[in-house]
Protein backbone atom coordinates (compact mmCIF):
# COMPACT_ATOMS: atom_id res chain seq x y z
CA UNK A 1 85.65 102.12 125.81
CA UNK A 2 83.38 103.83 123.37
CA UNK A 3 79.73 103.76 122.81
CA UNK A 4 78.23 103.07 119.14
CA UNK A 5 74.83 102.50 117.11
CA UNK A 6 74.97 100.37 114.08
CA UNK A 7 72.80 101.58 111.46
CA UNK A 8 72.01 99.72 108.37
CA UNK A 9 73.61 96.72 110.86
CA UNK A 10 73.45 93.90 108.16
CA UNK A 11 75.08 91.13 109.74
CA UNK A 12 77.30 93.08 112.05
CA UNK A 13 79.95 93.97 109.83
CA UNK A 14 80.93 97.61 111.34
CA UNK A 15 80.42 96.10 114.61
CA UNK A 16 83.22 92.91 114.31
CA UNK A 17 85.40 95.99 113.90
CA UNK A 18 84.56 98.11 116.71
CA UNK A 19 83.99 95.45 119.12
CA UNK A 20 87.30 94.38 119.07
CA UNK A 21 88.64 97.39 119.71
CA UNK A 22 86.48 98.10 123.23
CA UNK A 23 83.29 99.11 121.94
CA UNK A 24 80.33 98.71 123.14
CA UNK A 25 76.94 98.66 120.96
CA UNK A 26 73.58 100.40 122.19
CA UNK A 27 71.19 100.65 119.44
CA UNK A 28 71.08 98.80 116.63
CA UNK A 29 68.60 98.99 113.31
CA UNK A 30 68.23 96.65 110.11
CA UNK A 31 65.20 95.87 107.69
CA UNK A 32 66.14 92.22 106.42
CA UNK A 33 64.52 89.56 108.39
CA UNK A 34 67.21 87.09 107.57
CA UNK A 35 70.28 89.78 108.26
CA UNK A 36 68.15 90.45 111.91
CA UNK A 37 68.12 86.84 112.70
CA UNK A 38 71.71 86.12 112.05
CA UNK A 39 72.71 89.54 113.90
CA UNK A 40 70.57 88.39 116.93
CA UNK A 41 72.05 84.69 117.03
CA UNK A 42 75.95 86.37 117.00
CA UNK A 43 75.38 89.55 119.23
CA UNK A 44 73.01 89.09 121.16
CA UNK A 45 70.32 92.08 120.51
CA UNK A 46 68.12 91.90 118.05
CA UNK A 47 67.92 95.10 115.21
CA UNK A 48 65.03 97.04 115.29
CA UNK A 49 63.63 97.43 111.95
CA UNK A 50 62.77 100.42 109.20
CA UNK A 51 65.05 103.44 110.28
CA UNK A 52 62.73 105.53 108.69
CA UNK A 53 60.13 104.45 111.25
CA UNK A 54 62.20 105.00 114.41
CA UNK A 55 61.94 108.51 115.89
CA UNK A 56 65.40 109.83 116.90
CA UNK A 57 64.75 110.15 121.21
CA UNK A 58 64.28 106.54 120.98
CA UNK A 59 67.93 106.42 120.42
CA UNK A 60 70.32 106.51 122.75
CA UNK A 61 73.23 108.89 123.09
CA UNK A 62 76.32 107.42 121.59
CA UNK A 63 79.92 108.40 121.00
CA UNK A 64 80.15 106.96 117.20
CA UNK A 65 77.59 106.14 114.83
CA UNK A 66 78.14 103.49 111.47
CA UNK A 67 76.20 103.31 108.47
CA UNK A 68 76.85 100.96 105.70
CA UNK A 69 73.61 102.41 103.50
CA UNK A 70 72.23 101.17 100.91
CA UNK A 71 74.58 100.96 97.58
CA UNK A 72 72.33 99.76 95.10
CA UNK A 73 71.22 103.14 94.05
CA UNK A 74 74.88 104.39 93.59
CA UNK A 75 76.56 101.16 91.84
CA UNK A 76 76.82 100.31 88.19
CA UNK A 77 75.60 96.21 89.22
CA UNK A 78 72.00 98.15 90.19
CA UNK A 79 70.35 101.07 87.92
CA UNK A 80 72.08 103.83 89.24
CA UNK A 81 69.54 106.05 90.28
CA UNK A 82 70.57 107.44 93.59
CA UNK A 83 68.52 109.90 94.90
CA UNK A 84 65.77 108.89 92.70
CA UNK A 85 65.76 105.51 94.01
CA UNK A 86 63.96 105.47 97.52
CA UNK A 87 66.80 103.47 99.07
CA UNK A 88 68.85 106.24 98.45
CA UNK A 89 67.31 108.48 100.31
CA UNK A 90 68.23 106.88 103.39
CA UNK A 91 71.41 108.84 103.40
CA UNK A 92 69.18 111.69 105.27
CA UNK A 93 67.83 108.98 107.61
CA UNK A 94 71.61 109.26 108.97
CA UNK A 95 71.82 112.55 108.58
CA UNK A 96 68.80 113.25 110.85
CA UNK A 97 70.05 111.04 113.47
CA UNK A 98 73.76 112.71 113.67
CA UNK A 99 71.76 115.88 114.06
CA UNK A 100 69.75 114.24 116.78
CA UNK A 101 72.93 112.90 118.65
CA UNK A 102 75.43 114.55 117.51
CA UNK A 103 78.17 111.80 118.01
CA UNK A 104 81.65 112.31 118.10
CA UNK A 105 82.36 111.11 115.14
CA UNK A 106 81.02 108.79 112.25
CA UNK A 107 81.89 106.27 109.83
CA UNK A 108 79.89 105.72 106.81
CA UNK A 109 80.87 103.23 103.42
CA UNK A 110 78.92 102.97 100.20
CA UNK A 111 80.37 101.77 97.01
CA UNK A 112 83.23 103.94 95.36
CA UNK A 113 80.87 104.67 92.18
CA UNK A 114 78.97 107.37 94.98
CA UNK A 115 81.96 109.45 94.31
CA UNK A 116 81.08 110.18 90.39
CA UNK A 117 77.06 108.99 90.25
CA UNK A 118 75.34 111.83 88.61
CA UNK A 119 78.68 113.46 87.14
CA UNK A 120 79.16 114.01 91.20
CA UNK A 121 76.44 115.80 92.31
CA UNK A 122 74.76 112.93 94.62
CA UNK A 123 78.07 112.71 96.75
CA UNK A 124 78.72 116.82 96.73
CA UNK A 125 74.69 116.77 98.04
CA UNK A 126 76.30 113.93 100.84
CA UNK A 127 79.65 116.50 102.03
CA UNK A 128 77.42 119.53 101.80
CA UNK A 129 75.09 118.37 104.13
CA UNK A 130 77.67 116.65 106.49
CA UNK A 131 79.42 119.69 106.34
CA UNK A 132 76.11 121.95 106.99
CA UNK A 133 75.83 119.68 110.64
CA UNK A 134 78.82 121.16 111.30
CA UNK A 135 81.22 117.62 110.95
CA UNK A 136 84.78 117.96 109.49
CA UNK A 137 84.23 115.25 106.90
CA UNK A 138 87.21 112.83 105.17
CA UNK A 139 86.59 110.25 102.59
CA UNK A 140 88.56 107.93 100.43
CA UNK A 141 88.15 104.61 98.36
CA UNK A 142 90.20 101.82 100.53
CA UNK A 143 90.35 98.44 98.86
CA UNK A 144 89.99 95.53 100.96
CA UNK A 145 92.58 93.57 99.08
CA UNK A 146 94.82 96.20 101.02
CA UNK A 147 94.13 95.33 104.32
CA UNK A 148 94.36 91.48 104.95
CA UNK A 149 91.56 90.12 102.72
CA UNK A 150 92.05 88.21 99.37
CA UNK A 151 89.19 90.24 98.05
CA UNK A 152 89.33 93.32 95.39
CA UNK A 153 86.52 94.94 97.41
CA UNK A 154 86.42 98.72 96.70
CA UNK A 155 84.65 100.91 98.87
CA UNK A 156 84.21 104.48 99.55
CA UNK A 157 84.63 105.49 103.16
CA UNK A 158 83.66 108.49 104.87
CA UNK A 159 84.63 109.72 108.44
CA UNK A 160 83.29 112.77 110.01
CA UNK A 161 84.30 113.98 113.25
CA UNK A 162 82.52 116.68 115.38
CA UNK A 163 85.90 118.02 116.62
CA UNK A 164 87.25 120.06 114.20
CA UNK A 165 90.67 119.99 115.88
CA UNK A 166 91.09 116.37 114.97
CA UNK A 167 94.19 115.13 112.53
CA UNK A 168 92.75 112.37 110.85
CA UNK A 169 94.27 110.65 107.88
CA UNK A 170 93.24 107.36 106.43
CA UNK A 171 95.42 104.12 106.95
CA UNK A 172 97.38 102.14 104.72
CA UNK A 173 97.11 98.66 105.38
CA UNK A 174 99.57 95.73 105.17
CA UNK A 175 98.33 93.90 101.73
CA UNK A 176 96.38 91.17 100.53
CA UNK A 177 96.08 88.23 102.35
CA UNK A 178 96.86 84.76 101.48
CA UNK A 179 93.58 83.20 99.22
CA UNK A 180 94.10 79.66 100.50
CA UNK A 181 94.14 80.82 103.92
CA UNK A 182 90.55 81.60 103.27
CA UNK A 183 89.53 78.46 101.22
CA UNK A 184 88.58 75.15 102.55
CA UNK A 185 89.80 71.66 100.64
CA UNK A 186 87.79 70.45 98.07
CA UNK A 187 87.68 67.07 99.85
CA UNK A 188 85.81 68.92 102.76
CA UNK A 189 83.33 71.12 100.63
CA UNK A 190 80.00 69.48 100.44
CA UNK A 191 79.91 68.49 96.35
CA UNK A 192 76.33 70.84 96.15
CA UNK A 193 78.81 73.85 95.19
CA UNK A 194 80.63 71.70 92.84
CA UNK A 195 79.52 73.47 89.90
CA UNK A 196 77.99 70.73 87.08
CA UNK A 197 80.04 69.22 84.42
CA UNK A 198 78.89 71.58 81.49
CA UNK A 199 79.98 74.88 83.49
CA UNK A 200 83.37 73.07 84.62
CA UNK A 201 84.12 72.05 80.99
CA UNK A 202 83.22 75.82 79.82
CA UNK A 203 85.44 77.46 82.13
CA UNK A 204 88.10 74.92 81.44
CA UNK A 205 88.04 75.14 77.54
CA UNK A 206 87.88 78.75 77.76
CA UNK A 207 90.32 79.88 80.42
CA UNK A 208 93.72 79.17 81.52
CA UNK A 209 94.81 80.68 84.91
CA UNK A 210 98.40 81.49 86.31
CA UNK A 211 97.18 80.96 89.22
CA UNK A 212 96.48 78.09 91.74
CA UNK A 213 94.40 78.22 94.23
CA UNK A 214 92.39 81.16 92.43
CA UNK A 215 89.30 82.74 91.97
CA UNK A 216 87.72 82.74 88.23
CA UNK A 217 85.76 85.55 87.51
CA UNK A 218 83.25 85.49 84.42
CA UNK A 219 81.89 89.04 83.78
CA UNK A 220 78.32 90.05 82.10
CA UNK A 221 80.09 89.82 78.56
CA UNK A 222 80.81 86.09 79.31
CA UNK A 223 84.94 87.07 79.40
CA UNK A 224 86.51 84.68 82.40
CA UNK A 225 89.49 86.16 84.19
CA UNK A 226 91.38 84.67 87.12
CA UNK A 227 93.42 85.94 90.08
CA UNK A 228 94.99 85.18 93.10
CA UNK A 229 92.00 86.85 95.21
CA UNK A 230 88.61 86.98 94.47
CA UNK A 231 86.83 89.67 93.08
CA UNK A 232 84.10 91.68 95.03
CA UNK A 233 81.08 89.64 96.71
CA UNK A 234 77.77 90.71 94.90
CA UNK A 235 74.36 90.41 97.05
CA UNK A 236 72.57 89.65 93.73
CA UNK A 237 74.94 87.77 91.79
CA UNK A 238 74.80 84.78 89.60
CA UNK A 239 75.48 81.68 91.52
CA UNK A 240 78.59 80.55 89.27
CA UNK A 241 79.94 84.30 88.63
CA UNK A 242 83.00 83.92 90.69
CA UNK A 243 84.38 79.80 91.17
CA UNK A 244 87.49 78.42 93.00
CA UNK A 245 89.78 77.32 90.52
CA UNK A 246 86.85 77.15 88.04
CA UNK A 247 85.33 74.44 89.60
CA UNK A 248 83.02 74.81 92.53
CA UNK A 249 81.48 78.04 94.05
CA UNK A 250 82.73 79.25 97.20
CA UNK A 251 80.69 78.26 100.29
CA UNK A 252 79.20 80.21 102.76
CA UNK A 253 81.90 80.38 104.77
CA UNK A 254 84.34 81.31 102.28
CA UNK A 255 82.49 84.18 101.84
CA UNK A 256 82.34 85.47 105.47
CA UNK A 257 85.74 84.72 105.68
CA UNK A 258 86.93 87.12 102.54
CA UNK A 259 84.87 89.16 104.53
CA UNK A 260 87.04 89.42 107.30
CA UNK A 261 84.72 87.51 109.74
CA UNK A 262 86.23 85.17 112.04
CA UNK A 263 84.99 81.38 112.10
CA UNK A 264 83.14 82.39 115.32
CA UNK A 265 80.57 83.80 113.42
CA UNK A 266 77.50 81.50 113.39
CA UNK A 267 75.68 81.23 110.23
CA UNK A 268 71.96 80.41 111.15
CA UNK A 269 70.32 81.23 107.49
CA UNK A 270 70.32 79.35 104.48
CA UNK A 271 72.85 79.41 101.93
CA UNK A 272 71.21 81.69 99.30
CA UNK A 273 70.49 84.21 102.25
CA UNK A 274 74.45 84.11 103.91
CA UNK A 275 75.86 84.91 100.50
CA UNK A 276 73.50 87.38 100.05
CA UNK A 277 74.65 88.75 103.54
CA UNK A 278 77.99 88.68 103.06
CA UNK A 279 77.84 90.14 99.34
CA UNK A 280 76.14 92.46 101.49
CA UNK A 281 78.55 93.04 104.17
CA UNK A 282 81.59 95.88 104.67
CA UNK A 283 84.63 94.28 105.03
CA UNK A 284 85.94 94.07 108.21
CA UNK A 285 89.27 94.16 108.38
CA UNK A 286 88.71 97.77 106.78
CA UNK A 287 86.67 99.33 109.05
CA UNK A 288 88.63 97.96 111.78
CA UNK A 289 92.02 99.93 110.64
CA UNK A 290 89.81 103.09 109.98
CA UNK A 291 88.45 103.35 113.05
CA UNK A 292 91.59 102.23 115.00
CA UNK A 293 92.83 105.69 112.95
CA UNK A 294 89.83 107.51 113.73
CA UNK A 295 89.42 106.91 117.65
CA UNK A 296 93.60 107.41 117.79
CA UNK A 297 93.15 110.90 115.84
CA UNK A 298 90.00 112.03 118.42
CA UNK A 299 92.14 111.08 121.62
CA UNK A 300 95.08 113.26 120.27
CA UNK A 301 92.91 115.98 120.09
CA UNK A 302 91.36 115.71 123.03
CA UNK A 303 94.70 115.46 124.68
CA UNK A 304 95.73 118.23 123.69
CA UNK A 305 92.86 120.70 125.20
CA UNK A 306 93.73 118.33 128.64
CA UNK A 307 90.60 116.27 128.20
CA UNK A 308 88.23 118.61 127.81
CA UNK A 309 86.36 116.39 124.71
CA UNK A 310 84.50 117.94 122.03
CA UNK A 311 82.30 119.93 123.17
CA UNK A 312 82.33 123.54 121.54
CA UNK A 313 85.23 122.39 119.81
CA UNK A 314 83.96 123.61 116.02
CA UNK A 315 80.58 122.43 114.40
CA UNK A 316 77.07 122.76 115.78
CA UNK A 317 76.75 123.33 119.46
């Protein structure tokens, strides 16, 4: 069993993945009133709100700490501003709780456009001051269409570990998964995300797919594209960007489900605020191999000094 805080919680995304694999959650901290609410009703503890407000003693000592901050700042959907953009500053929110706690190790995931924003300056800022707490830091865009989910979801990932002795290397996973495993019938879908008969006939004059089911895609030039998987789950999207077989929008559940979250999860929010939630959400399935990797390449390690943990083992003392 390990011990974890989940920071920038959303729904409970990060911890889906590290529950099932013996975790145990002690602190967790999100802003969204709607995202708190469904978090509370599925794992019992309610967030506590603005990181920025919460002084580090007030959290407890943990073995792993996840952060799925803000993206906005860093992806071409929002303005791109990063640092300039107050939600982008939260990166040192996490950065002044790892040197608080100084957890084992770390997973963080942002969209893969941090890697290049500001011709790669933001994300050299990020490592250098990872790096300067004394972590051994790894990153690497993983696509969630690799690991189970019929969802092109890229994401950049970042694991530090405080053990500098650890062999970490990011997993390859198994492949998409199957799109209608994920999608309910059309007979069962409640006909409000039918999309209306002008939108239907639009995508149909304009768009053949070579697929069935599929996902049809229209970008912000108006071009529709279809594939066997959907494309990546916006927050702020347009209602009728992405539509099953160009005829109805996917439902909540749908969404969750590409996801990677289990039909368990109760949705207690309206419908505009669950797709905003899971547009907002890290996929699970991801974070699930990652840490599986990451908690496999720490026990190595500390096998290998006979059990003797991290503890002066490279990094800050």
């Amino acid at each position: 069993m390990f011990t974890y805080i989940d920071l920038f919680a959303g729904i409970g995304g990060f911890r889906q993945a590290a529950d099932a694999l013996g975790g145990k959650c002690l602190f967790a901290s999100e802003i969204d009133e709607a995202a708190k609410k469904a978090y509370a009703a599925n794992y019992g503890l309610m967030p506590q709100g603005d990181i920025t407000k919460i002084d580090a003693a007030d959290i407890p000592e943990h073995d792993v700490l996840f952060a799925g901050f803000p993206c906005q700042p860093f992806s071409i959907i929002g303005k791109g501003r990063g640092f300039d953009d107050t939600r982008g500053t939260l990166f040192f929110e996490i950065a002044r709780v790892l040197d608080a706690k100084r957890p084992r190790l770390f997973v963080l995931e942002n969209v893969k456009q941090l890697k290049g924003h500001n011709k790669g300056e933001t994300f050299a800022r990020i490592l250098e001051r990872l790096d300067g707490l004394g972590y051994k830091v790894s990153w690497k865009v993983l696509n969630a269409l690799d690991f189970g989910l019929p969802q092109k979801r890229e994401r950049m990932i970042i694991a530090g570990f405080r053990d500098h002795a650890v062999k970490f290397e990011f997993p390859k996973g198994p492949g998409p998964g199957k799109l209608e495993d994920v999608l309910e019938r059309d007979a069962d879908v409640d006909p409000k995300f039918f999309a209306s008969e002008r939108i239907r006939k639009k995508r149909l004059e304009s768009h053949e797919s070579a697929y069935y089911p599929a996902v049809w895609h229209e970008n912000k030039n108006g071009h529709i594209s279809s594939y066997p998987y959907s494309c990546a789950l916006r927050a702020g999207a347009s209602y009728n960007y992405l539509l099953v077989n160009g005829v109805r929008r996917l439902t909540p559940r749908e969404m969750l489900r590409l996801q990677g979250f289990p039909d368990s999860f109760r949705i207690v929010c309206t419908d505009t605020q669950t797709r905003k939630q899971a547009g907002n959400a890290v996929p699970v399935n991801v974070i699930r191999a990652v840490l599986r990797e990451a908690l496999r390449a720490q026990s190595d390690a500390e096998k290998l000094r006979g059990g003797r943990g991290a503890e002066n083992a490279g990094g800050k003392n």
